[in-house]
Protein backbone atom coordinates (compact mmCIF):
# COMPACT_ATOMS: atom_id res chain seq x y z
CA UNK A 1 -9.93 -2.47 -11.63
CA UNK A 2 -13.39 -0.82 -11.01
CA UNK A 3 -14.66 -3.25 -9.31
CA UNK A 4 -11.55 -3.33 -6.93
CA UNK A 5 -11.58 -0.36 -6.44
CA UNK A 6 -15.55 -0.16 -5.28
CA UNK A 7 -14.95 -2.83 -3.09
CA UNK A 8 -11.40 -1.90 -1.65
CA UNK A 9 -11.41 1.71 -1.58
CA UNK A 10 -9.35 3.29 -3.69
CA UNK A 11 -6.74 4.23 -0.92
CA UNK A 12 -6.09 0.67 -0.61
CA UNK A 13 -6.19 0.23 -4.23
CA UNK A 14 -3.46 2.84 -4.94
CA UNK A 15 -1.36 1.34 -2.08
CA UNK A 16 -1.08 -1.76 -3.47
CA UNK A 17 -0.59 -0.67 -7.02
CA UNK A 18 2.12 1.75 -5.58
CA UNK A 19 3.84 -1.13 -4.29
CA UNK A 20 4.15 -3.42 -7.09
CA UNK A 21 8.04 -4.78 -8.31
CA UNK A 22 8.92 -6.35 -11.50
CA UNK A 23 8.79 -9.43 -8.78
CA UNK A 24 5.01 -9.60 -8.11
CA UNK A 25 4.09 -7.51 -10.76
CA UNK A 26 2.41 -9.97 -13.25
CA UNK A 27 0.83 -11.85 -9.86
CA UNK A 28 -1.16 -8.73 -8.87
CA UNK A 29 -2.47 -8.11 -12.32
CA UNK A 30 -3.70 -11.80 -12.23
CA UNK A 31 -5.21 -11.48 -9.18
CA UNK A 32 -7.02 -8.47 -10.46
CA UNK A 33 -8.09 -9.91 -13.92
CA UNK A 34 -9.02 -13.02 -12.13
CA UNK A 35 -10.63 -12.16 -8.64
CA UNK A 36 -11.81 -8.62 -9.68
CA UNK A 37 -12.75 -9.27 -13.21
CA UNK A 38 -13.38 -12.55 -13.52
CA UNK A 39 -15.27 -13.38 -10.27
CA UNK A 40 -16.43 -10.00 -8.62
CA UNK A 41 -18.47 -9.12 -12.09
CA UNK A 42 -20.09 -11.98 -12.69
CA UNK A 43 -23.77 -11.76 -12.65
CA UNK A 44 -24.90 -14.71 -10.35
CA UNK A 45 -24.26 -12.93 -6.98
CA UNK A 46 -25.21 -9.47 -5.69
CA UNK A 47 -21.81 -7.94 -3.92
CA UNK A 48 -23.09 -8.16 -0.40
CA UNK A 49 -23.42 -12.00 -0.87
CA UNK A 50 -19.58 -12.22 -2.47
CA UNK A 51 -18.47 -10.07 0.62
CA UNK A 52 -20.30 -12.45 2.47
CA UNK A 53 -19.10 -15.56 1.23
CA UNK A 54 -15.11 -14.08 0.80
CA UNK A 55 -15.15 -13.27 4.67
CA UNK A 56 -16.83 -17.04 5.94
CA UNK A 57 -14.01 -18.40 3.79
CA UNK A 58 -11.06 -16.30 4.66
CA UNK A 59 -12.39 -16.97 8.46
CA UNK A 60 -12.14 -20.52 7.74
CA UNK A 61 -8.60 -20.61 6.40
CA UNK A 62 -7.29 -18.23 8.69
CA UNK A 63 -6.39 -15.39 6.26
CA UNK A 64 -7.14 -12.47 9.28
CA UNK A 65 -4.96 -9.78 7.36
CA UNK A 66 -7.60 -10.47 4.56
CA UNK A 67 -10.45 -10.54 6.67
CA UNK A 68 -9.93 -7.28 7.92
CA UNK A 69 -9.50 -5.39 5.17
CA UNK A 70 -12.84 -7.58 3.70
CA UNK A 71 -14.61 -6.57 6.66
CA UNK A 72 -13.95 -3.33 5.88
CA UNK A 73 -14.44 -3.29 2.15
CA UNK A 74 -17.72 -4.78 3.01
CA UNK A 75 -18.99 -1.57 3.88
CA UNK A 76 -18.56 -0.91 0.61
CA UNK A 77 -20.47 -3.79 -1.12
CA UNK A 78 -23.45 -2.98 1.38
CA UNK A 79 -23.00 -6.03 3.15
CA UNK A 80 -25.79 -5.71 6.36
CA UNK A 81 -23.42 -6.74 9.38
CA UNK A 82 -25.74 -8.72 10.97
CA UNK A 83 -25.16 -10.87 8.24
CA UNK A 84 -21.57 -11.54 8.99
CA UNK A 85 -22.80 -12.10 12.38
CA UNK A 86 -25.28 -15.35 11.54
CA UNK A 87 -22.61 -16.40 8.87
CA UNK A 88 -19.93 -16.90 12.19
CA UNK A 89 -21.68 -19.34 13.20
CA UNK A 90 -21.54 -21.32 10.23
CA UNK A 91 -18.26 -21.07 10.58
CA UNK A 92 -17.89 -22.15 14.22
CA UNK A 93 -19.63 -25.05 13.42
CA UNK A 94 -17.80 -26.18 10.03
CA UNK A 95 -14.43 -25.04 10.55
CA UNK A 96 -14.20 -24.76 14.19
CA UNK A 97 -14.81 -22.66 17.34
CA UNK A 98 -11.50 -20.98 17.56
CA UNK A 99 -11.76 -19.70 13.85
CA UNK A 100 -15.18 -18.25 14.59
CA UNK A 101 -13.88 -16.58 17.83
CA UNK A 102 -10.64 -14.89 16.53
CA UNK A 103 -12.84 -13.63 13.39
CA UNK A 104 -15.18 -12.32 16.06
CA UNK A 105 -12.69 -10.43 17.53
CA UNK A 106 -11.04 -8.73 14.49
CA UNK A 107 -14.19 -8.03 13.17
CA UNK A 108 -15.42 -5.95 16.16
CA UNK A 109 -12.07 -4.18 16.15
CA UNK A 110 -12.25 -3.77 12.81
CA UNK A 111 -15.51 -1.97 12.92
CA UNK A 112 -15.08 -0.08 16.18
CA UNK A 113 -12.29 1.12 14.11
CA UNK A 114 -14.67 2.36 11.19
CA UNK A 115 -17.59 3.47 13.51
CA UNK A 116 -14.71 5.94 15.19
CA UNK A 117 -13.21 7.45 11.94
């Protein structure tokens, strides 16, 4: 939960726990023991690179709720944005021009967005 929270914020964090049902309940603390626990903290990978490699993929499948809020967490991780920028292109060239452009777009929003708060 650390971890999540670092990377998340805890305002997101406490959102999401806040919202929890018996329903999804035992999903979210998966996703937390599996993503946060059992990927985030392992040692191979600084943070910036996991923030790095989350966003490329969730550009690629077309998760843009999830990209945003990884673009934003990624302040967090100190993931250099130039990075993301260079790592767009792997993605427009792998799994295709309109993914690229549409992560383009919410990422610019996303941090005109954080530049203005």
């Amino acid at each position: 939960m650390a971890v999540r929270r670092h990377v998340l914020g805890d305002a997101h964090v406490d959102r999401a726990e806040s919202g929890k049902t018996d329903f999804d309940g035992d999903f979210q603390r998966w996703i937390t023991e599996t993503a946060w626990d059992g990927v985030w903290t392992r040692p191979g990978l600084p943070q910036p690179t996991r923030s790095l490699l989350t966003l490329v993929i969730l550009a690629s499948l077309g998760h843009w709720e999830e990209f945003a809020m990884h673009v934003r967490a990624s302040t967090n991780t100190g993931m250099p944005r130039d990075e993301l920028k260079e790592a767009l292109f792997h993605v427009a060239v792998y799994a295709g021009i309109p993914a690229a452009n549409r992560a383009h777009a919410i990422a610019k929003q996303t941090f005109a967005e954080m530049d203005a708060s």
